[in-house]
Protein backbone atom coordinates (compact mmCIF):
# COMPACT_ATOMS: atom_id res chain seq x y z
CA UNK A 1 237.15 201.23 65.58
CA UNK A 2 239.45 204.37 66.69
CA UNK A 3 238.86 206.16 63.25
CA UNK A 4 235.78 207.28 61.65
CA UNK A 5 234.55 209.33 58.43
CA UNK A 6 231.15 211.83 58.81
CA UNK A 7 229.12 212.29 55.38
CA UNK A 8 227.07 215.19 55.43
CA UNK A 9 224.17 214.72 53.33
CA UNK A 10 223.72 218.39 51.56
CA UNK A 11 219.91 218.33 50.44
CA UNK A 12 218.27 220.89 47.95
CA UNK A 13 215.23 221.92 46.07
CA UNK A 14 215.48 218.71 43.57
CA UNK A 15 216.77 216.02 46.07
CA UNK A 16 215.34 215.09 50.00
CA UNK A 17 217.30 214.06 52.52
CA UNK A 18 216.28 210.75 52.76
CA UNK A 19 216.08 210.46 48.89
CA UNK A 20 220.30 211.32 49.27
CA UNK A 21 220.88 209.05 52.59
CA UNK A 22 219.01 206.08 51.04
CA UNK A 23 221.31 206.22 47.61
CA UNK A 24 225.01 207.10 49.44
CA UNK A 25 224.06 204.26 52.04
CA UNK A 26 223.40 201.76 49.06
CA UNK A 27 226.65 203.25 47.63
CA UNK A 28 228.57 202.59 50.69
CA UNK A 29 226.86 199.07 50.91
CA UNK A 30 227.82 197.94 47.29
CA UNK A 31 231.64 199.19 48.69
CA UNK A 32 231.64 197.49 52.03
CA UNK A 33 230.49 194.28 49.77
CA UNK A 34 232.96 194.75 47.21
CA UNK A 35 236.00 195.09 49.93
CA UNK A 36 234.62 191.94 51.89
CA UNK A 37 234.82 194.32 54.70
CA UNK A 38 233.37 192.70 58.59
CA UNK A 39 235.33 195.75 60.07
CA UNK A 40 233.24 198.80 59.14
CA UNK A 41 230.73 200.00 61.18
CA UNK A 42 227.41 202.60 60.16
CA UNK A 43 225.69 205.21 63.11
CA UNK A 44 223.68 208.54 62.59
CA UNK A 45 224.53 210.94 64.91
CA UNK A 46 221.77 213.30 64.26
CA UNK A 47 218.95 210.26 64.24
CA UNK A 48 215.09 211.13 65.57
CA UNK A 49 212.35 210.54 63.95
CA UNK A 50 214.73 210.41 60.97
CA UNK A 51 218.20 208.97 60.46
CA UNK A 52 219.23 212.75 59.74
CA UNK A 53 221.95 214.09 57.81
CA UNK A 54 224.96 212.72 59.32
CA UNK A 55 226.42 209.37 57.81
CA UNK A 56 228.99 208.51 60.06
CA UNK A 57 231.72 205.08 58.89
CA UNK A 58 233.74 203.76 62.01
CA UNK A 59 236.92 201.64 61.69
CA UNK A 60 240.70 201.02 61.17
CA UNK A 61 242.61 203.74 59.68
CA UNK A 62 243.93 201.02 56.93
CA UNK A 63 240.39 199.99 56.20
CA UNK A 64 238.83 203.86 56.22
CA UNK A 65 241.85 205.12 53.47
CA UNK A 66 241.07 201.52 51.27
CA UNK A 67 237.27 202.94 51.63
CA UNK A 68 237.95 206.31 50.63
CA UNK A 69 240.75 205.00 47.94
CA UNK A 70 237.81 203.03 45.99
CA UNK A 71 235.92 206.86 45.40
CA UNK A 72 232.75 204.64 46.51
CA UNK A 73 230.51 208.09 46.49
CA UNK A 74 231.03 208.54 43.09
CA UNK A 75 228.61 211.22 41.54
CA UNK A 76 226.95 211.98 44.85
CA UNK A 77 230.22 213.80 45.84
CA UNK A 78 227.95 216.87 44.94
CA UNK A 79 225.31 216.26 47.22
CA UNK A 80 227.60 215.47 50.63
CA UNK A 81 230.54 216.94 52.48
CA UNK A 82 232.99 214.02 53.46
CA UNK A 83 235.83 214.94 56.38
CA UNK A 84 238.89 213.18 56.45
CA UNK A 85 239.43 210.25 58.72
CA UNK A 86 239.47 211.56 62.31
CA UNK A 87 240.06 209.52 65.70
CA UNK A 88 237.66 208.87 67.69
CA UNK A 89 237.03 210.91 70.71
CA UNK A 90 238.27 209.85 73.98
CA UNK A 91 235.22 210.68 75.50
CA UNK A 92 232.81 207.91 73.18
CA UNK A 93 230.37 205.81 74.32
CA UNK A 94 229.55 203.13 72.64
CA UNK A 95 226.34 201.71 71.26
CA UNK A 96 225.10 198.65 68.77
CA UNK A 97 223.15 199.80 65.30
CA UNK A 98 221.57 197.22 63.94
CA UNK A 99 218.53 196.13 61.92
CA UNK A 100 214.96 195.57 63.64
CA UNK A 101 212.64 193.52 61.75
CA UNK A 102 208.98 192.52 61.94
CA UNK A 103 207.89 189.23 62.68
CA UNK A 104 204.96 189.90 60.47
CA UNK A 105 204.52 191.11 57.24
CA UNK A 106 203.02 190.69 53.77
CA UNK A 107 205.68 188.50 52.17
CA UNK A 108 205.49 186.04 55.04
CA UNK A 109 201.74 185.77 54.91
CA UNK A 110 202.11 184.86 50.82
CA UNK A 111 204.39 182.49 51.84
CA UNK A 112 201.63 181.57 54.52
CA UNK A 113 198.69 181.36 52.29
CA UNK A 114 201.08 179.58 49.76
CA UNK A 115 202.12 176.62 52.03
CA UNK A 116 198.11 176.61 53.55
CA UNK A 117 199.28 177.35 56.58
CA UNK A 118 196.64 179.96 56.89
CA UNK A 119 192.63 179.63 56.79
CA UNK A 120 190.98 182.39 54.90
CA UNK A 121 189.41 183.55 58.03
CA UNK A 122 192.74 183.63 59.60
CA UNK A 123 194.43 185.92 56.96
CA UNK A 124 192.36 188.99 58.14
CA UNK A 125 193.33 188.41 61.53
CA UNK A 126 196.76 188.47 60.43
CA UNK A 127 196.60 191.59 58.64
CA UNK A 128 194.97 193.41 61.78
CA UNK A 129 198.00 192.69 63.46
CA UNK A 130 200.43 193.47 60.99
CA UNK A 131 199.41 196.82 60.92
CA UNK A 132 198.68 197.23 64.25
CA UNK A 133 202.14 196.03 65.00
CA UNK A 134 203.86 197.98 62.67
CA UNK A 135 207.50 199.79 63.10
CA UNK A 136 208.37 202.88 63.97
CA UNK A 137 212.02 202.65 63.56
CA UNK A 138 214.19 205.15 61.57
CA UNK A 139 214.59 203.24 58.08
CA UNK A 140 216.13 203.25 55.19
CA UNK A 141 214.79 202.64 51.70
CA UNK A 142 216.75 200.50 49.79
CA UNK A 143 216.73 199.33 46.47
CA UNK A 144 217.91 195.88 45.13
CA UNK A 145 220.64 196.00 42.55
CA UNK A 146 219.69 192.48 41.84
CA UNK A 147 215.86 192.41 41.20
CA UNK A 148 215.24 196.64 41.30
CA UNK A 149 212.70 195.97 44.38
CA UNK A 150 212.36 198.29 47.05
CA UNK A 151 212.67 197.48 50.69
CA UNK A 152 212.97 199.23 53.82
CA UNK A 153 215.62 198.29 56.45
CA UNK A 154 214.51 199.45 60.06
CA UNK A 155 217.43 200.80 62.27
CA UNK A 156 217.56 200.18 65.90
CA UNK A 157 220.24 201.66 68.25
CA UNK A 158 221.15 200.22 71.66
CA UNK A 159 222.06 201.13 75.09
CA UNK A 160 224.88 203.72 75.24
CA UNK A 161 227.46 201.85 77.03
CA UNK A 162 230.66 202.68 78.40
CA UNK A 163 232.90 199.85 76.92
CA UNK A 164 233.56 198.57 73.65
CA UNK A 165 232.16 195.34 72.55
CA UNK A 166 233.83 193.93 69.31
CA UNK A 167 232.32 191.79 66.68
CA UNK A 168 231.59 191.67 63.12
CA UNK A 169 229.67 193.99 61.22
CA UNK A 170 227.14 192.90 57.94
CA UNK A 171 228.35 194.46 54.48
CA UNK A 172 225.45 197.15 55.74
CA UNK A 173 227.99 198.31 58.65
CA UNK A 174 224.84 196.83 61.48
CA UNK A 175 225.69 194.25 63.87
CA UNK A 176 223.92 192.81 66.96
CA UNK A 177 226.44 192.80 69.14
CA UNK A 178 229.28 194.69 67.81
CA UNK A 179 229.00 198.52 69.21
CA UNK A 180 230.28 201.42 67.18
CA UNK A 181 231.44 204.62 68.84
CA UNK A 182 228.57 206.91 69.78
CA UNK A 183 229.52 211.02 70.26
């Protein structure tokens, strides 16, 4: 991971922010899938409360110019700025993105109810905590190209580190263990 790409995410009057992140990161997903990719790697920069404007791709050279080759972005080329592959800084840390999910939530209590795993008394309980456990991640809202359904994928960054810890990354660029450059 000595190369990266940044996509700046260019909002206006007609389109959000999060409305463009969430539809270049699905773009970006249906390319990583496509090139059976385990070597590219996702991080926002400019993350807080949000996952901010910044989409930033780490990997090989070769893999980054295959990437850019495939004009994934497509029509959204309007919407973002995208620099040219650029090394990495000597000065990186490095950190793991990956995705944080509940242990609770409404699907799994259908599934719950459906198996009778659950007493009606229980499921109110449940619900309680559900809520009350909720996430406050950064998260992206994705939709499925398969069934059109909506879901949210919660982002979690780790520990800035000082070394490099190499691994595979999903076809959504998160991994548990792998770290991506962090600057």
């Amino acid at each position: 991971m000595n190369f990266y790409i940044d996509v700046l995410i260019n909002p206006n009057a007609e389109m959000r922010i999060n409305v463009l992140l969430n539809t270049v990161y699905t773009k970006l997903h249906k390319a990583i899938f496509d090139l059976r990719a385990k070597n590219i790697g996702v991080s926002f920069p400019n993350h807080n409360i949000t996952l901010g404007n910044i989409l930033r791709i780490h990997g090989d050279e070769k893999t980054l110019r295959v990437l850019q080759d495939q004009n994934w972005i497509g029509g959204m080329s309007g919407y973002c700025n995208i620099s040219g592959i650029q090394p990495v800084p000597d000065s990186a840390k490095f950190c793991t993105v990956s995705r944080k999910q509940t242990t609770m939530s409404q699907s799994k209590l259908r599934r719950l109810l459906k198996r009778g795993s659950i007493s009606e008394d229980e499921i109110q309980q449940y619900k309680a905590k559900m809520f009350a456990r909720g996430l406050d991640n950064p998260y992206l809202e994705l939709v499925s190209s398969s069934t059109g359904q909506k879901h949210r994928r919660y982002i979690e960054f780790g520990e800035l580190k000082g070394e490099a810890t190499h691994g595979q990354f999903d076809c959504f660029g998160l991994s548990k263990s792998a770290t991506v450059p962090w600057f």
